[in-house]
C-alpha atoms as a PDB file:
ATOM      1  CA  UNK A   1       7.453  88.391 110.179  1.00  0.00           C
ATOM      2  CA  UNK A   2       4.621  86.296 108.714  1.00  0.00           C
ATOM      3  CA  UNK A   3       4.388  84.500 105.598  1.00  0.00           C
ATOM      4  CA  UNK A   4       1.367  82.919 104.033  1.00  0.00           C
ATOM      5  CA  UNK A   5       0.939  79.779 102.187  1.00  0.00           C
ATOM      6  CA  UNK A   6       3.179  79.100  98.674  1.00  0.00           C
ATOM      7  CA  UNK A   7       4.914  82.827  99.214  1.00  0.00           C
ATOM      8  CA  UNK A   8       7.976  82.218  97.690  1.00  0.00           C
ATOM      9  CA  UNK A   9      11.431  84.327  99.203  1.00  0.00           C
ATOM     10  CA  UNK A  10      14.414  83.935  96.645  1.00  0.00           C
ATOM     11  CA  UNK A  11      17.625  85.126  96.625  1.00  0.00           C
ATOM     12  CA  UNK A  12      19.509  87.730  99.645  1.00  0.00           C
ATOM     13  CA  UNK A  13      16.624  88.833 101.148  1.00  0.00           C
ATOM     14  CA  UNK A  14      16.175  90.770 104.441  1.00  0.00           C
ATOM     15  CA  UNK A  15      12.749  91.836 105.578  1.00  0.00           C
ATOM     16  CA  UNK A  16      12.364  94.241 109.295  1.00  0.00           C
ATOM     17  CA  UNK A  17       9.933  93.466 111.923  1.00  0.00           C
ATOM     18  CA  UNK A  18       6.011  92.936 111.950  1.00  0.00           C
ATOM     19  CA  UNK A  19       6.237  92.655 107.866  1.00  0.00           C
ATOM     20  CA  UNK A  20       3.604  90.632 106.282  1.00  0.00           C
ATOM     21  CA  UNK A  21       3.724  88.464 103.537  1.00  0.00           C
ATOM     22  CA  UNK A  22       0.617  87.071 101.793  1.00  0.00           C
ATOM     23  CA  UNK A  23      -0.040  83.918 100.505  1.00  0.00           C
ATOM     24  CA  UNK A  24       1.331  83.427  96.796  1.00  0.00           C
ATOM     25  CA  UNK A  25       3.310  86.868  97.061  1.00  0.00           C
ATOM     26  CA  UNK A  26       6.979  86.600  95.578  1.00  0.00           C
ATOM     27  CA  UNK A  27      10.399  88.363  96.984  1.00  0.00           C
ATOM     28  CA  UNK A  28      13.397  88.198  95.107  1.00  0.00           C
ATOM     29  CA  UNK A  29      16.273  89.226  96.502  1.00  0.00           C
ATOM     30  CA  UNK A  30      18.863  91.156  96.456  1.00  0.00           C
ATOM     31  CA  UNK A  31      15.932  92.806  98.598  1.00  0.00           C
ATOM     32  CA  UNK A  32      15.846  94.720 101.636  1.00  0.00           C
ATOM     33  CA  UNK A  33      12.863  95.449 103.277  1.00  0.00           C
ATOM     34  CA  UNK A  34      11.797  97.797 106.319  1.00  0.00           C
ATOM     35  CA  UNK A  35       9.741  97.142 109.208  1.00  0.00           C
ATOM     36  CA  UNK A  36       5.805  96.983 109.476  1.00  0.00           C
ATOM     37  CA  UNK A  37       5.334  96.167 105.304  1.00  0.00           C
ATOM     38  CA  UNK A  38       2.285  94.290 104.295  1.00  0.00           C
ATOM     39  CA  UNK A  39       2.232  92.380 100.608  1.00  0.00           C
ATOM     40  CA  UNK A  40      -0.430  91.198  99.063  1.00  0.00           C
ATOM     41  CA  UNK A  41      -1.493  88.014  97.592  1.00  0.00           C
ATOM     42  CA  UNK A  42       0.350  88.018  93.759  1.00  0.00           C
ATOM     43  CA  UNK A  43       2.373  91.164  94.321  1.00  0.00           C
ATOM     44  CA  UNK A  44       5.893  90.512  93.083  1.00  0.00           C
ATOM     45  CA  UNK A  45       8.936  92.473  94.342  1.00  0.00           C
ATOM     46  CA  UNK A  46      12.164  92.143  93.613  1.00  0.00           C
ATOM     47  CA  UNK A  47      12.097  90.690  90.055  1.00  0.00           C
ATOM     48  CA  UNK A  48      14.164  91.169  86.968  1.00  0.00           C
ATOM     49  CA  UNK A  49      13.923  94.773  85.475  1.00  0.00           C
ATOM     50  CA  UNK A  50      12.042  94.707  81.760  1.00  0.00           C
ATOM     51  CA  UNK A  51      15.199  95.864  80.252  1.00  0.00           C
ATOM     52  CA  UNK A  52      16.756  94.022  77.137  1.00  0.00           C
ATOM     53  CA  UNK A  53      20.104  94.631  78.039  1.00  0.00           C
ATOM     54  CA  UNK A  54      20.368  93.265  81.671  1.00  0.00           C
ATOM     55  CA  UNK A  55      22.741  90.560  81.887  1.00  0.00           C
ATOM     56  CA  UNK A  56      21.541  89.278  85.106  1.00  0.00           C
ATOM     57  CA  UNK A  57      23.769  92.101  87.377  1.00  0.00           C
ATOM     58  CA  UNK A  58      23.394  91.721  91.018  1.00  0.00           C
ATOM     59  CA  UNK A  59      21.157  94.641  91.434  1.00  0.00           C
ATOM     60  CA  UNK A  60      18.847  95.239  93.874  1.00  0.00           C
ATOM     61  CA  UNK A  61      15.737  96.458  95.599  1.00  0.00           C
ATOM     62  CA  UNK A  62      15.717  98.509  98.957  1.00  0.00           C
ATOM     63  CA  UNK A  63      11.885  99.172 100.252  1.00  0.00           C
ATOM     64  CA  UNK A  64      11.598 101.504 103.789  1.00  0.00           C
ATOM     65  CA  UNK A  65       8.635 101.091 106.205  1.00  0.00           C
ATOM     66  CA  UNK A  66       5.106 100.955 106.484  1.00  0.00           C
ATOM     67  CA  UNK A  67       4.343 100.419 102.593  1.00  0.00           C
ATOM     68  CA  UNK A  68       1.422  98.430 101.848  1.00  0.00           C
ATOM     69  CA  UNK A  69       1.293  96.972  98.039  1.00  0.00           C
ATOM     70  CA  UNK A  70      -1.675  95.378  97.133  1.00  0.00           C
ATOM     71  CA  UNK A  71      -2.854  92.611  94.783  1.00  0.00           C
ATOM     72  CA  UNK A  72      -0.639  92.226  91.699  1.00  0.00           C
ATOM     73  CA  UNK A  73       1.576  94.953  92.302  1.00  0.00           C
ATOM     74  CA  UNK A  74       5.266  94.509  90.327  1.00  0.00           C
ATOM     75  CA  UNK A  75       8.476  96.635  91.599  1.00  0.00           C
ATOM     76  CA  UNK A  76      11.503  95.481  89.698  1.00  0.00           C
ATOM     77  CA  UNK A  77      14.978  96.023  90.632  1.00  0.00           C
ATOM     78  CA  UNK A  78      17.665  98.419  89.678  1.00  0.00           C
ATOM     79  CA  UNK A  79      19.723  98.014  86.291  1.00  0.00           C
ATOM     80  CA  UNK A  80      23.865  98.899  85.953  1.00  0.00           C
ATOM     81  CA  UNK A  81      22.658 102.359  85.624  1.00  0.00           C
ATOM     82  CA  UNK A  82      21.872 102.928  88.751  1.00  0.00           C
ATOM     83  CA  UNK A  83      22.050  99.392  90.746  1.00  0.00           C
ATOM     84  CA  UNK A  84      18.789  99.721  92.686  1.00  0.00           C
ATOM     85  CA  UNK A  85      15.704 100.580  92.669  1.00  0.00           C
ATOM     86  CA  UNK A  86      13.853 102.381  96.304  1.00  0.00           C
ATOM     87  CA  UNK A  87      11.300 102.576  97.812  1.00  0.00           C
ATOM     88  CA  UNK A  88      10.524 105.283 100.572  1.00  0.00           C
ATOM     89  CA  UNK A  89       7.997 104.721 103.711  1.00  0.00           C
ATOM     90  CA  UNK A  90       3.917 104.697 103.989  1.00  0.00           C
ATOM     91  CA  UNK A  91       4.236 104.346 100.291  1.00  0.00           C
ATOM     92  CA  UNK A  92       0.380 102.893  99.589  1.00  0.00           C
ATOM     93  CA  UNK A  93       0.946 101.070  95.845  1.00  0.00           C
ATOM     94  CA  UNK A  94      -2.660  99.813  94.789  1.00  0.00           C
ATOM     95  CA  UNK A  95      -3.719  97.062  93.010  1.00  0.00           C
ATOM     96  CA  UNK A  96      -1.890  96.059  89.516  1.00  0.00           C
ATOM     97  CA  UNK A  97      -0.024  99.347  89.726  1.00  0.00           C
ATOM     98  CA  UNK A  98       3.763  99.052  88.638  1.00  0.00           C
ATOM     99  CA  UNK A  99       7.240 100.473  89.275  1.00  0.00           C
ATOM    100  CA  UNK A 100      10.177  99.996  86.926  1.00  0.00           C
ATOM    101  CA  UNK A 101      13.388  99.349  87.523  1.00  0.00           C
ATOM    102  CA  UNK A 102      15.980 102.173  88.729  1.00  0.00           C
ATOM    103  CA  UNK A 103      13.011 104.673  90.003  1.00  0.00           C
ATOM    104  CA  UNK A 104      13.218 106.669  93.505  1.00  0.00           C
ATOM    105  CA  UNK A 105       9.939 106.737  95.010  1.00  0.00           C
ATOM    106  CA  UNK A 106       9.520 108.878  98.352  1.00  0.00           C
ATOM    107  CA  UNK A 107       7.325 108.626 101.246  1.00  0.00           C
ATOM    108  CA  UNK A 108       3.830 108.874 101.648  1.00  0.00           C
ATOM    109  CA  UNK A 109       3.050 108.130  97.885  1.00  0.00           C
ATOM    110  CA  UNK A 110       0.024 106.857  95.835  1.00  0.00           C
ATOM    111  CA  UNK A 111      -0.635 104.640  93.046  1.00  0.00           C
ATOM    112  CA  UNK A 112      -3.442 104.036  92.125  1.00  0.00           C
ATOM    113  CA  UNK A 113      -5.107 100.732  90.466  1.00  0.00           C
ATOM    114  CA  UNK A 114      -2.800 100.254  87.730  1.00  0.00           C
ATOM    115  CA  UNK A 115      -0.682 103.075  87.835  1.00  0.00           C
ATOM    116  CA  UNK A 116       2.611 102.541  85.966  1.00  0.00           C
ATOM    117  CA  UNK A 117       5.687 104.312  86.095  1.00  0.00           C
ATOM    118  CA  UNK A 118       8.372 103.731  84.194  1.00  0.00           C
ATOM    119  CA  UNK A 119      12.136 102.792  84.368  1.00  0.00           C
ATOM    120  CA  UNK A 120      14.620 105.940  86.112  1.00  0.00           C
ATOM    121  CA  UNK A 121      11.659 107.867  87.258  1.00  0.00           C
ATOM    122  CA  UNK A 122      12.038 110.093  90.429  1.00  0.00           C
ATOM    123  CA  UNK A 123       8.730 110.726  92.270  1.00  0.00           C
ATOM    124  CA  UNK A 124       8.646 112.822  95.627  1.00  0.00           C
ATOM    125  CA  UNK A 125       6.739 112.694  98.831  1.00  0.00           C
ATOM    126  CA  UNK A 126       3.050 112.532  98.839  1.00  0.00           C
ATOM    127  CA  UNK A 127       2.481 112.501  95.210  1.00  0.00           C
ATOM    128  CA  UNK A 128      -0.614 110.742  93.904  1.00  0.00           C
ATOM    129  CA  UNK A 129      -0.875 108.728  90.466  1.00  0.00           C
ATOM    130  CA  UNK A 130      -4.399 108.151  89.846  1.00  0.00           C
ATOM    131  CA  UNK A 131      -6.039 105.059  88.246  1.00  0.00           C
ATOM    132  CA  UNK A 132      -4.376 103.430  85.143  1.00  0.00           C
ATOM    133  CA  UNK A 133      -1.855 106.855  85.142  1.00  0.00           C
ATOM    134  CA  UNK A 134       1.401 106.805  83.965  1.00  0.00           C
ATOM    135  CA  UNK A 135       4.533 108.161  83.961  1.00  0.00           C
ATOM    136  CA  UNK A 136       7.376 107.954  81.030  1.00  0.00           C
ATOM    137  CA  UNK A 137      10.861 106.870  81.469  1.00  0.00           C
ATOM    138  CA  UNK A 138      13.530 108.902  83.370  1.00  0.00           C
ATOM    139  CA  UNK A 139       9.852 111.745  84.170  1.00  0.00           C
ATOM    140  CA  UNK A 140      10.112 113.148  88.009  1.00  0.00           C
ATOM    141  CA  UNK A 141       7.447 114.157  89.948  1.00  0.00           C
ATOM    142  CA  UNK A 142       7.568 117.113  92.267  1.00  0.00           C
ATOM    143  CA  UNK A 143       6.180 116.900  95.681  1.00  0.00           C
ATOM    144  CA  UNK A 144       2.639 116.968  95.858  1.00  0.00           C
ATOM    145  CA  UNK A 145       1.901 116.983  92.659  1.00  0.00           C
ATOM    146  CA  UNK A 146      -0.993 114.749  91.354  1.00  0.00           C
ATOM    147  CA  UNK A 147      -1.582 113.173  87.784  1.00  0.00           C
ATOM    148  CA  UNK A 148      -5.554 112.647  86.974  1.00  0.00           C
ATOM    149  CA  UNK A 149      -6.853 109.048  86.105  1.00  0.00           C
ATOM    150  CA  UNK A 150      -5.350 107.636  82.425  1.00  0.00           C
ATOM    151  CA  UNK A 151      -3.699 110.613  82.842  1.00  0.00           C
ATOM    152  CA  UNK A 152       0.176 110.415  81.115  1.00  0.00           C
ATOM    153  CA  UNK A 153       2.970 112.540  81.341  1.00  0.00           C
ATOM    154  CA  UNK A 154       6.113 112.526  79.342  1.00  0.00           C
ATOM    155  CA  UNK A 155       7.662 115.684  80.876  1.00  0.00           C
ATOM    156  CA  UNK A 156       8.409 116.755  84.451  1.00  0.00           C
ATOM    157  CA  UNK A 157       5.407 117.538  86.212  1.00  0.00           C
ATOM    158  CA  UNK A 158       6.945 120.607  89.021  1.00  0.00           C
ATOM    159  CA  UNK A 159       5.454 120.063  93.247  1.00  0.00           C
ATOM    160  CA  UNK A 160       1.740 121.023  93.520  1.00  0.00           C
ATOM    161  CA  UNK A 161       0.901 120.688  89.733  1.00  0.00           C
ATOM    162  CA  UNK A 162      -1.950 118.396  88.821  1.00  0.00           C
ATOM    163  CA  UNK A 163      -2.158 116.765  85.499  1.00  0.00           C
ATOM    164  CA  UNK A 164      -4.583 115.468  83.414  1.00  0.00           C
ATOM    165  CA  UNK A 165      -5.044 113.545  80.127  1.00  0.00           C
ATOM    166  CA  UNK A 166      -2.048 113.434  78.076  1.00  0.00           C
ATOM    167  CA  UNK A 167       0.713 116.351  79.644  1.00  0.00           C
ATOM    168  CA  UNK A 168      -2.061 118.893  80.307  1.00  0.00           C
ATOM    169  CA  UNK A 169      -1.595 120.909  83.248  1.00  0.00           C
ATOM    170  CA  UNK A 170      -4.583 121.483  85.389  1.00  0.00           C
ATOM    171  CA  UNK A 171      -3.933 123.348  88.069  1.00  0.00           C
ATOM    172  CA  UNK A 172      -2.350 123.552  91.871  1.00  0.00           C
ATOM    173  CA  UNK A 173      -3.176 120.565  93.946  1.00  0.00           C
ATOM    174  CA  UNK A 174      -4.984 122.726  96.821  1.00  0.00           C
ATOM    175  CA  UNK A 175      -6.188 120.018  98.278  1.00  0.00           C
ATOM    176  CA  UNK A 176      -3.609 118.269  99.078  1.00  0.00           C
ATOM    177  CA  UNK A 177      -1.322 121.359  99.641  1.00  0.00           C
ATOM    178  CA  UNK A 178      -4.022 121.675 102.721  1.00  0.00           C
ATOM    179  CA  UNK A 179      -4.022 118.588 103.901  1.00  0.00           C
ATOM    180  CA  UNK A 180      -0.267 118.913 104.359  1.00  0.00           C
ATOM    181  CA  UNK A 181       0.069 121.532 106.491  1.00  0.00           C
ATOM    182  CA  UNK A 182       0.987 123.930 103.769  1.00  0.00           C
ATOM    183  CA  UNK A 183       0.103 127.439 105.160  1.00  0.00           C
ATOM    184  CA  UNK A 184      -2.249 129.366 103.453  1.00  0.00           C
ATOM    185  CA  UNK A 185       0.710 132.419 102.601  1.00  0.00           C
ATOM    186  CA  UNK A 186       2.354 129.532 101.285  1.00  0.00           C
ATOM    187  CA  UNK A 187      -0.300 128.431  99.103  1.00  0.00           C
ATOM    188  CA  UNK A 188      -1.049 132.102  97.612  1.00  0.00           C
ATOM    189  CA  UNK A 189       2.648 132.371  97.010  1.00  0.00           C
ATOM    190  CA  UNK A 190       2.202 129.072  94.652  1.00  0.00           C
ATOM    191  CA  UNK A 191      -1.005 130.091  92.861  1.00  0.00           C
ATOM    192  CA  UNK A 192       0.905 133.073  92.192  1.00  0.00           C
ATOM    193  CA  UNK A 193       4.079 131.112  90.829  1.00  0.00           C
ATOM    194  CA  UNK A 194       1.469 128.515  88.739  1.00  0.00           C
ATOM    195  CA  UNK A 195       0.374 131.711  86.932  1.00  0.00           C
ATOM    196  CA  UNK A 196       3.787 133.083  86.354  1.00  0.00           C
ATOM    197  CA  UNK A 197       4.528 129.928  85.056  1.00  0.00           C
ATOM    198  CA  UNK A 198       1.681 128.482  82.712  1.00  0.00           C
ATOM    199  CA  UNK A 199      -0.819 131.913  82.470  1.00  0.00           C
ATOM    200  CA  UNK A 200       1.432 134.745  81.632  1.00  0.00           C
ATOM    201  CA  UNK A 201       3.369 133.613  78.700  1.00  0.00           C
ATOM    202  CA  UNK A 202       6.814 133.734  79.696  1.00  0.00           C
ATOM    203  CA  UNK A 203       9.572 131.449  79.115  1.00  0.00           C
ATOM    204  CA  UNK A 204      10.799 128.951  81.964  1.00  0.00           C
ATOM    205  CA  UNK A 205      13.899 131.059  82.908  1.00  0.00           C
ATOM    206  CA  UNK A 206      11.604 134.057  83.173  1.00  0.00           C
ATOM    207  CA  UNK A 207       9.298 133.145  84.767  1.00  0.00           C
ATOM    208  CA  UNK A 208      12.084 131.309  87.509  1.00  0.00           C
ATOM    209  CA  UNK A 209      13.090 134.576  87.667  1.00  0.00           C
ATOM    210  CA  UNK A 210       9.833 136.372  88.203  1.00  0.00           C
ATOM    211  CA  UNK A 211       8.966 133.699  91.080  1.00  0.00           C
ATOM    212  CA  UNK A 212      12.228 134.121  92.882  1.00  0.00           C
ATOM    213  CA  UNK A 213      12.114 137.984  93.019  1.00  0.00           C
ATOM    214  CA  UNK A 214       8.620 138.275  94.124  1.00  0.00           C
ATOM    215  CA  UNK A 215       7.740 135.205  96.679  1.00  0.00           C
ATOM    216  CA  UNK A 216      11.830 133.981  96.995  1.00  0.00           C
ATOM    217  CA  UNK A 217      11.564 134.066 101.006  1.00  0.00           C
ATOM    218  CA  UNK A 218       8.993 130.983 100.786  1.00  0.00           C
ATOM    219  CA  UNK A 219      10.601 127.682 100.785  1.00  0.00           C
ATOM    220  CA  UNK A 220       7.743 126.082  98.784  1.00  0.00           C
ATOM    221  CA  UNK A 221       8.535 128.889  95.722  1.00  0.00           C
ATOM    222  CA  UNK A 222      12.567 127.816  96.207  1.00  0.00           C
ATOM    223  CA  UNK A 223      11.648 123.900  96.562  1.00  0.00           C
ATOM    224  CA  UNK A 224       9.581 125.029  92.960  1.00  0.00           C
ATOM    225  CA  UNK A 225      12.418 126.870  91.301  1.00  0.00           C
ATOM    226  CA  UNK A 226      15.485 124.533  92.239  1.00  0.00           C
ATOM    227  CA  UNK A 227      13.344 121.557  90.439  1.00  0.00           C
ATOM    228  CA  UNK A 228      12.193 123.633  87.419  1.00  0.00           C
ATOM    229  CA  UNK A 229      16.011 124.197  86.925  1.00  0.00           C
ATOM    230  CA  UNK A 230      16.809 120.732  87.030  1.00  0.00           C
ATOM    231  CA  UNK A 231      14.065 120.367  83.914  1.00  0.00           C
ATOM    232  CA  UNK A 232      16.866 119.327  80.869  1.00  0.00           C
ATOM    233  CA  UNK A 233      12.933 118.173  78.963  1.00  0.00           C
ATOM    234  CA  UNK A 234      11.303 121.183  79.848  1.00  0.00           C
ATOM    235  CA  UNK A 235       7.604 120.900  81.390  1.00  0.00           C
ATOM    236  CA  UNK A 236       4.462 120.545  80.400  1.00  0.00           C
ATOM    237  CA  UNK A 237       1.694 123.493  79.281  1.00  0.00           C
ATOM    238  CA  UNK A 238      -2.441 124.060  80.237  1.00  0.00           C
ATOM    239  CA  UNK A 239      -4.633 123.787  76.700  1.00  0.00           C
ATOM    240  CA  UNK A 240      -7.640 125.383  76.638  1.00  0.00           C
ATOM    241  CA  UNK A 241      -9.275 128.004  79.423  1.00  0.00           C
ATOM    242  CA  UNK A 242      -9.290 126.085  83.079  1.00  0.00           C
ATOM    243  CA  UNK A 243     -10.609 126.405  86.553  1.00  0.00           C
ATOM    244  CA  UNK A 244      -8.539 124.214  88.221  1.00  0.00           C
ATOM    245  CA  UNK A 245      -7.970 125.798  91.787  1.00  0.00           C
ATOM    246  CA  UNK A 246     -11.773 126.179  91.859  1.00  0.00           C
ATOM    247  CA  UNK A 247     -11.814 122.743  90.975  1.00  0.00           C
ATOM    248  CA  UNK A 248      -9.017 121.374  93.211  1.00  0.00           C
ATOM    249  CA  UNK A 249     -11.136 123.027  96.054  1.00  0.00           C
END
């Protein structure tokens, strides 16, 4: 490990091999860090979650491998309601962006310049929050699924749905859906399931129901449907006449 000038390490900390600490970045511990990390000069990790009623609980902060988290980047730890908050691997967390306390955030995820999410927020693998985006308190994020600069959601946003402005759906994330190996069966089976869901007017359960009996055999249509059932705040809708996987393309 190497650690700049006036970084400051407080608290139970453990930090893996070939991490780098910047000068003036803070860790505060209970923290437990992978291997190969890089932090930035001014990012803070570690810190007391922006919650009125923590009583100063010995919560905690557990961050995997690879991550890189630029300039003024804040992750605070867990509260009592959960105890932690975690970070996955090759996480890339820009500059100023923010997680709250209590979130899950997977591998291979992006935030951009002053992304925030908030407190109890679940956000899965390769998912991409674009500049000054944010995401409400106890929101997840299906895999893949992108929200648009000062973009905001206050509702779930399902894998491979992009977002835009305030919870407007804007299409499938094609783009990225290539980029990760998705096949291109696979793909038609989701542009398919987007338009049972948002284009044909059908409730949530029917449209579940529509997706399961015609494209069921594709995992990405059951990794769809098992996280639109966990939805207890619903999702959100498109406005307005779109072209989004012209767009995405």
């Amino acid at each position: 490990m190497e650690v700049g000038a006036f970084a400051i390490l407080e608290g139970q900390i453990t930090v893996g091999d070939n991490c780098l600490i910047r000068n003036a970045a803070y860790l505060y511990g209970p923290l437990t860090m992978g291997r190969n990390n890089t932090v930035y000069t001014g990012a803070i990790l570690g810190e007391r979650p922006q919650h009125l009623r923590y009583n100063n609980e010995p919560t905690e902060t557990i961050i995997g491998d690879r991550n890189i988290f630029r300039e003024g980047v804040t992750v605070h730890r867990g509260t009592v309601h959960s105890m932690k908050t975690v970070i996955g691997s090759d996480n890339f967390f820009m500059v100023n962006s923010h997680v709250a306390h209590d979130c899950i955030v997977g591998n291979r995820v992006t935030l951009v310049n002053g992304a925030l999410i908030g407190g109890h927020c679940v956000i899965g693998d390769n998912v991409i929050l674009s500049g000054n985006a944010g995401v409400h308190q106890f929101i997840r994020v299906g895999r893949l699924a992108m929200l648009g600069g000062c973009g905001a959601s206050t509702k779930d946003i399902p894998p491979f749905v992009m977002q835009h402005r305030l919870n407007t759906v804007h299409g499938i994330n094609l783009v990225g859906m290539r980029r990760a190996g998705i096949s291109r069966d696979e793909i038609e089976a989701v542009r398919s399931a987007f338009s049972m869901i948002y284009r044909q007017g059908l409730v949530l359960h029917a449209a579940i129901a529509k997706m399961d009996k015609h494209f069921g055999e594709y995992a990405v249509i059951q990794e769809m449907i098992t996280f639109l059932q966990g939805c207890t705040k619903g999702i959100n809708r498109m406005r307005g006449r779109g072209h989004e996987e012209e767009l995405a393309a």
